[in-house]
PDB file of N, CA and C in Angstrom:
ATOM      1  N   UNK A   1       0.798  -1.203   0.000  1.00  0.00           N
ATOM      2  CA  UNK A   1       0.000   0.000   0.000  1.00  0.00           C
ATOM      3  C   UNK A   1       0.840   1.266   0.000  1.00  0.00           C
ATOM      4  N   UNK A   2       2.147   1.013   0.237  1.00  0.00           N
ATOM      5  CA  UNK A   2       3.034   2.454   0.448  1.00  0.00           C
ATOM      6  C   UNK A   2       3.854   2.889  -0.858  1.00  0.00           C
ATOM      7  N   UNK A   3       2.713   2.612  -1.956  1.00  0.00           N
ATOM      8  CA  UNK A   3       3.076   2.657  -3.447  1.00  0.00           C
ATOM      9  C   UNK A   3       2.649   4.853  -3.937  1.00  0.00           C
ATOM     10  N   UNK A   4       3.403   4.822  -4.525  1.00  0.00           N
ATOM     11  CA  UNK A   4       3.250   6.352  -4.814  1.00  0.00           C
ATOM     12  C   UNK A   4       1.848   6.229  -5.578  1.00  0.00           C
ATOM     13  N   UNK A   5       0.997   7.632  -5.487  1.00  0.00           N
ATOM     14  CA  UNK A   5      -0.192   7.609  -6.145  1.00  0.00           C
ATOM     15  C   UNK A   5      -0.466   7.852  -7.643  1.00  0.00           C
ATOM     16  N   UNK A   6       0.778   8.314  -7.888  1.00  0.00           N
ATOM     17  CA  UNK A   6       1.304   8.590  -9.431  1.00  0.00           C
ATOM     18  C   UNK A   6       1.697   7.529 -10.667  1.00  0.00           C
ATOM     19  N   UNK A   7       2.102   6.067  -9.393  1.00  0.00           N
ATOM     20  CA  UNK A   7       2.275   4.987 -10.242  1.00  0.00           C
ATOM     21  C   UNK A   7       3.658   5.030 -10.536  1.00  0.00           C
ATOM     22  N   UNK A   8       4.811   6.062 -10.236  1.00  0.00           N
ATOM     23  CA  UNK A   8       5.870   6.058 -10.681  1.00  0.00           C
ATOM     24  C   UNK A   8       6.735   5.557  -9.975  1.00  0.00           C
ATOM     25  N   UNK A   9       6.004   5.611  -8.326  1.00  0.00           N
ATOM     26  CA  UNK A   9       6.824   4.758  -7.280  1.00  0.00           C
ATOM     27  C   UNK A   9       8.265   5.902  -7.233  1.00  0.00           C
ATOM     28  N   UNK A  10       9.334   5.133  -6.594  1.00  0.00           N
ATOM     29  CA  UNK A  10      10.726   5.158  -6.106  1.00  0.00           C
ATOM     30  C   UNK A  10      11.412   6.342  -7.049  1.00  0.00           C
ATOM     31  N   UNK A  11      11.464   5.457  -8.782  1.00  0.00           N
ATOM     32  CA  UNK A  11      12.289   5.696  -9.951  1.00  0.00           C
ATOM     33  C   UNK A  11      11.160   7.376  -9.805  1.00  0.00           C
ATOM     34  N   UNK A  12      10.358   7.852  -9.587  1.00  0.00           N
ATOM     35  CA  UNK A  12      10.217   9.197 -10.389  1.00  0.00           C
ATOM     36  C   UNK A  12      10.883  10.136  -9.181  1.00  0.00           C
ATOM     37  N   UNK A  13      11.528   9.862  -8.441  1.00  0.00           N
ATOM     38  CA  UNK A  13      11.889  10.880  -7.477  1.00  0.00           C
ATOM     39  C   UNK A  13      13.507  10.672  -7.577  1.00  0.00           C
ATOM     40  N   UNK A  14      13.993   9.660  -8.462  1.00  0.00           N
ATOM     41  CA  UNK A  14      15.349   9.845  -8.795  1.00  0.00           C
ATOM     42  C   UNK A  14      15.689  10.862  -9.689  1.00  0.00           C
ATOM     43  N   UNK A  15      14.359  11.366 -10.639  1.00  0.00           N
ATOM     44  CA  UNK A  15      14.205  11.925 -12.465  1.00  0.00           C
ATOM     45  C   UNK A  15      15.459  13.081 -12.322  1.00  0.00           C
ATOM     46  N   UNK A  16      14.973  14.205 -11.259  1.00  0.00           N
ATOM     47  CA  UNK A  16      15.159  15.519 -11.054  1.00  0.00           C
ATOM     48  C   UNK A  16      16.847  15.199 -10.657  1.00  0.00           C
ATOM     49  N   UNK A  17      17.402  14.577 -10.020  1.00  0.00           N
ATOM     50  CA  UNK A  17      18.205  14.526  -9.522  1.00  0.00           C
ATOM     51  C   UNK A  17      19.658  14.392 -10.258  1.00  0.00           C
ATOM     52  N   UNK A  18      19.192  12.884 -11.027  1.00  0.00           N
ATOM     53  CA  UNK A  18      19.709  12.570 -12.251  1.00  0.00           C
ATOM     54  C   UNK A  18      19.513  13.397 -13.397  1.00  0.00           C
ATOM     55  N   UNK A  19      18.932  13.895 -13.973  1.00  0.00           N
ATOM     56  CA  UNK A  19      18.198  15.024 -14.953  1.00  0.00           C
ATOM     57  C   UNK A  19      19.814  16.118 -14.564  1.00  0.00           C
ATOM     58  N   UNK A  20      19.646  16.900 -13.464  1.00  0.00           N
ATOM     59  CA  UNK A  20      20.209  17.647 -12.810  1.00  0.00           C
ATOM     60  C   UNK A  20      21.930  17.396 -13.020  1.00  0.00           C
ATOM     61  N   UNK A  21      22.342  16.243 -12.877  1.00  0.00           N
ATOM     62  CA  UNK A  21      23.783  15.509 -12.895  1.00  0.00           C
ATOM     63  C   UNK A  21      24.095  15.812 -14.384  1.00  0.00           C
ATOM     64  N   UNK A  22      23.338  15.325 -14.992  1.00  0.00           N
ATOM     65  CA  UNK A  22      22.933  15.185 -16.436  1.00  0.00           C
ATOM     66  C   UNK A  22      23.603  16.410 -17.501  1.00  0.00           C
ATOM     67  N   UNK A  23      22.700  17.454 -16.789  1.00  0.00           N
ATOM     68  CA  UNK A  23      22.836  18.816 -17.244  1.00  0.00           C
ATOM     69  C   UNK A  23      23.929  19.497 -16.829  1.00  0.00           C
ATOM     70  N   UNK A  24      24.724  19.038 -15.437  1.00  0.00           N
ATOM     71  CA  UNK A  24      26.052  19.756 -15.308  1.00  0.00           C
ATOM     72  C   UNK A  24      27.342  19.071 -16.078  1.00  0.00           C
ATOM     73  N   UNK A  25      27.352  17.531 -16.130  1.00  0.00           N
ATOM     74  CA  UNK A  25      28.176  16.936 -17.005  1.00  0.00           C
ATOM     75  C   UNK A  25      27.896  17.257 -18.552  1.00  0.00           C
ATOM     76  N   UNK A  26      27.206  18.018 -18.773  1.00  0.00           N
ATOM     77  CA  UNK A  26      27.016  18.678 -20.122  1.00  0.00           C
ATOM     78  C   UNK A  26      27.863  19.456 -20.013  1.00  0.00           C
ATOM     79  N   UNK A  27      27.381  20.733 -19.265  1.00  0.00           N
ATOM     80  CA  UNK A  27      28.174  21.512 -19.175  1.00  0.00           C
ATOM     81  C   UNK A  27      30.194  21.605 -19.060  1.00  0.00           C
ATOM     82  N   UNK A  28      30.189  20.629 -18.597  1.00  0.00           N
ATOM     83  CA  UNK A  28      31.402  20.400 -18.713  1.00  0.00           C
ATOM     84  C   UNK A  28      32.292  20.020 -20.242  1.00  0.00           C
ATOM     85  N   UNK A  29      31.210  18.952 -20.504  1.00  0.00           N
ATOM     86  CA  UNK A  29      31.646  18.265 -21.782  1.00  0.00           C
ATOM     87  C   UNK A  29      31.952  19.233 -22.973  1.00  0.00           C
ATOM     88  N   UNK A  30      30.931  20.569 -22.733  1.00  0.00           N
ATOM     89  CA  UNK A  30      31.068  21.153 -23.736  1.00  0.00           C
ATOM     90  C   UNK A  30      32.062  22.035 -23.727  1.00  0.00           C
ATOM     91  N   UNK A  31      32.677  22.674 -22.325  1.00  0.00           N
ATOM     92  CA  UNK A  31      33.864  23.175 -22.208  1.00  0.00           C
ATOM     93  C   UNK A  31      35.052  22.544 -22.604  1.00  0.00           C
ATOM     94  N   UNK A  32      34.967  21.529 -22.220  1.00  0.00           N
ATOM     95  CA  UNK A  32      36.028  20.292 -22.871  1.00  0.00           C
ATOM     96  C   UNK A  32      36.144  20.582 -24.634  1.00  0.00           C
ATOM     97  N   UNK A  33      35.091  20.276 -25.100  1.00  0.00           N
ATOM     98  CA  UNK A  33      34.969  20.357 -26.470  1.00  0.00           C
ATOM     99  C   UNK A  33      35.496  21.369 -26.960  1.00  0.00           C
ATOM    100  N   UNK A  34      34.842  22.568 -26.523  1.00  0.00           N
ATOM    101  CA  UNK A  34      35.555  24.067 -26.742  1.00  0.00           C
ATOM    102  C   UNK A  34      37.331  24.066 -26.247  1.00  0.00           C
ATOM    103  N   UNK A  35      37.702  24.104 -25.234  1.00  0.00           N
ATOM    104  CA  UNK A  35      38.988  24.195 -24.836  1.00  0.00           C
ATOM    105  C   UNK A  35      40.180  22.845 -25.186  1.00  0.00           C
ATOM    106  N   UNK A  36      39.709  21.864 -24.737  1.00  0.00           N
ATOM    107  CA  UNK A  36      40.773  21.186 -24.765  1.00  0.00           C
ATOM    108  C   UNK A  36      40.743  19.735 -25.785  1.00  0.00           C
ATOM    109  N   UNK A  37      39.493  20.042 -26.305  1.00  0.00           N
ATOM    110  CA  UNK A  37      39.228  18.429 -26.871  1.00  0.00           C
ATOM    111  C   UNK A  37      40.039  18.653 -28.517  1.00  0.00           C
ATOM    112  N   UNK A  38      40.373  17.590 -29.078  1.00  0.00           N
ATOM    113  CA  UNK A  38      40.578  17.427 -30.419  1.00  0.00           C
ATOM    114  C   UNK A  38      39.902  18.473 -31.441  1.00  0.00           C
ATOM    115  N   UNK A  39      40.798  19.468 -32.110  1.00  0.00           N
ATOM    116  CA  UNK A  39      39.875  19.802 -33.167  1.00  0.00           C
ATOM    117  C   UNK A  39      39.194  18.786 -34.087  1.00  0.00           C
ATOM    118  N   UNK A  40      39.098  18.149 -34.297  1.00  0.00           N
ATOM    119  CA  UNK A  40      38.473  17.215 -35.652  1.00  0.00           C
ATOM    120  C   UNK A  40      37.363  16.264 -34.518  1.00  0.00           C
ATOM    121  N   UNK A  41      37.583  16.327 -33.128  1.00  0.00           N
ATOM    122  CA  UNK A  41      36.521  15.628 -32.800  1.00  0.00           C
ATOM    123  C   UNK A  41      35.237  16.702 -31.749  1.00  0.00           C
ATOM    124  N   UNK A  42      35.963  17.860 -32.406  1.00  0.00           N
ATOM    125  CA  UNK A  42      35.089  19.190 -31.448  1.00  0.00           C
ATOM    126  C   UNK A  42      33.493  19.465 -31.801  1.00  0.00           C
ATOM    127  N   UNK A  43      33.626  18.524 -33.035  1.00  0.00           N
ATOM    128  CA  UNK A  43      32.053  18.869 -33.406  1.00  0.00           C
ATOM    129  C   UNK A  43      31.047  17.853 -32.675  1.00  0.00           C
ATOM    130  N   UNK A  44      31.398  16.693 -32.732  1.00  0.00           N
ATOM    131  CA  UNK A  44      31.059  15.435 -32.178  1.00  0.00           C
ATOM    132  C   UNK A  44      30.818  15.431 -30.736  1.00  0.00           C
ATOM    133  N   UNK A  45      31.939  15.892 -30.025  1.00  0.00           N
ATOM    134  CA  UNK A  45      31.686  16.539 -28.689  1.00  0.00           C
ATOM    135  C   UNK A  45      30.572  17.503 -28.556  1.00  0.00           C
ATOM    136  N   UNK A  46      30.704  18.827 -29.083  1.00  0.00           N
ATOM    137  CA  UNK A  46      29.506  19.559 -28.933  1.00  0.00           C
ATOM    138  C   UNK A  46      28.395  18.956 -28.911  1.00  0.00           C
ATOM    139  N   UNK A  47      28.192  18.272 -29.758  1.00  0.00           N
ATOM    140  CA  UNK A  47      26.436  17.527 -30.336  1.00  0.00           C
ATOM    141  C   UNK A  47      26.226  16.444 -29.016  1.00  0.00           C
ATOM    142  N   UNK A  48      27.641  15.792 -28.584  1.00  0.00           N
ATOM    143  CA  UNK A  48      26.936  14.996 -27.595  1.00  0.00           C
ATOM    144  C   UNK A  48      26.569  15.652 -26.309  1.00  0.00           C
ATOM    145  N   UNK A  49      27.356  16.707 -26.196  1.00  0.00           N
ATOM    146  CA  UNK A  49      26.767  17.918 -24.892  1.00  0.00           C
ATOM    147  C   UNK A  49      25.590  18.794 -25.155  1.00  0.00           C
ATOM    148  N   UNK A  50      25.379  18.576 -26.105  1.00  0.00           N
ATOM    149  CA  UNK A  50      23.879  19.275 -26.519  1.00  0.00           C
ATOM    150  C   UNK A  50      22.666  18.336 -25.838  1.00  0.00           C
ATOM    151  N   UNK A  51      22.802  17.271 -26.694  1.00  0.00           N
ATOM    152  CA  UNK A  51      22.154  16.047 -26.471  1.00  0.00           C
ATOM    153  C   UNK A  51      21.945  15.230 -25.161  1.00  0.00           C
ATOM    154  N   UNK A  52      22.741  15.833 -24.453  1.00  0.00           N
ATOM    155  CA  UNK A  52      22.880  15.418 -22.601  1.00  0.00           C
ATOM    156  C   UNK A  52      22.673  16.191 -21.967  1.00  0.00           C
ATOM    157  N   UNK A  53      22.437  17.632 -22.321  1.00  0.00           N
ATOM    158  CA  UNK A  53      22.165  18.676 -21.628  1.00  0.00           C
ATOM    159  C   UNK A  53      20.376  18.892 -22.048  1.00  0.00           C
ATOM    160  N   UNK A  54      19.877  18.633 -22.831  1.00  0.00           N
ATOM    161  CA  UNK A  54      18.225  18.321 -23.728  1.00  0.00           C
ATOM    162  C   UNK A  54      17.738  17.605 -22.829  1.00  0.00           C
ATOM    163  N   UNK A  55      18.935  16.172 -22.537  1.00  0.00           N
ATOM    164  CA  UNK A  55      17.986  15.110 -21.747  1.00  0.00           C
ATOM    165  C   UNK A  55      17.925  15.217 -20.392  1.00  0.00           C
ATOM    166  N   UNK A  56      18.861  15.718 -19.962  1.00  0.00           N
ATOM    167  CA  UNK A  56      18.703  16.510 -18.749  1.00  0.00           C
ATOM    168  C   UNK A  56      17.693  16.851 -18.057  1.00  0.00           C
ATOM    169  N   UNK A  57      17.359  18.027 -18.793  1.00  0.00           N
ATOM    170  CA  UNK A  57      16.411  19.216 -18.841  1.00  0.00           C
ATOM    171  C   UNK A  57      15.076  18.041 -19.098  1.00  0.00           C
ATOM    172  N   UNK A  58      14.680  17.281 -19.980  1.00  0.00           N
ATOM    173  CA  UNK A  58      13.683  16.454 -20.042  1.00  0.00           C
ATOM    174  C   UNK A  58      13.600  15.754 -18.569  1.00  0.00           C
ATOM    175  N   UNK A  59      14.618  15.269 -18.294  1.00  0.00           N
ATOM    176  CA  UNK A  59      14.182  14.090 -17.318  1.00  0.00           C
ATOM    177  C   UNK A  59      13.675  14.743 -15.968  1.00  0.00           C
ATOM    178  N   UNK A  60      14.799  16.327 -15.724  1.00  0.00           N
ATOM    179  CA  UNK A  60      14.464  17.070 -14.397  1.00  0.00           C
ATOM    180  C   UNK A  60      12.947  17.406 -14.666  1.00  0.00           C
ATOM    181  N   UNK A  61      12.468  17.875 -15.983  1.00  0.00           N
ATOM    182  CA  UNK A  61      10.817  18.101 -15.904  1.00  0.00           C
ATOM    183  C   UNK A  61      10.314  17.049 -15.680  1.00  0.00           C
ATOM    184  N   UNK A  62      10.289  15.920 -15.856  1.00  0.00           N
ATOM    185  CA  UNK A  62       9.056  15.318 -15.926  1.00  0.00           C
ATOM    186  C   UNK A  62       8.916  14.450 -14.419  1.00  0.00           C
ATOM    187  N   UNK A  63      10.510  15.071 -13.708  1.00  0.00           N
ATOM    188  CA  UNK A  63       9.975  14.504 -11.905  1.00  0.00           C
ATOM    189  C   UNK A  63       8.891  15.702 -11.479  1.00  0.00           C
TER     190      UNK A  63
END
């Protein structure tokens, strides 16, 4: 009976947290990319810090 009323239980109160982690290891990645990463792999980097910083932001909304 000590089930959340939302149905999401346990996992939806991790969302925000993780979401949150999410979005600062973006942030990083993309400094990386910019400063110190490979030119020829700086584009590749960017797009994946885009793309982790999006899902981020998705996962922190939907806790």
């Amino acid at each position: 009976m000590g089930q959340a009323v939302d149905g999401i239980g346990g996992a939806g109160r991790a969302l925000a947290p993780v979401g949150a982690v999410m979005a600062a290891l973006s942030v990083g990645l993309a400094a990386y990319a910019s400063h110190a990463g490979a030119p020829d792999a700086r584009e590749a980097l960017q797009s994946a810090a885009l793309f982790l910083f999006g899902h981020g932001i998705a996962l922190a909304a939907l806790a």
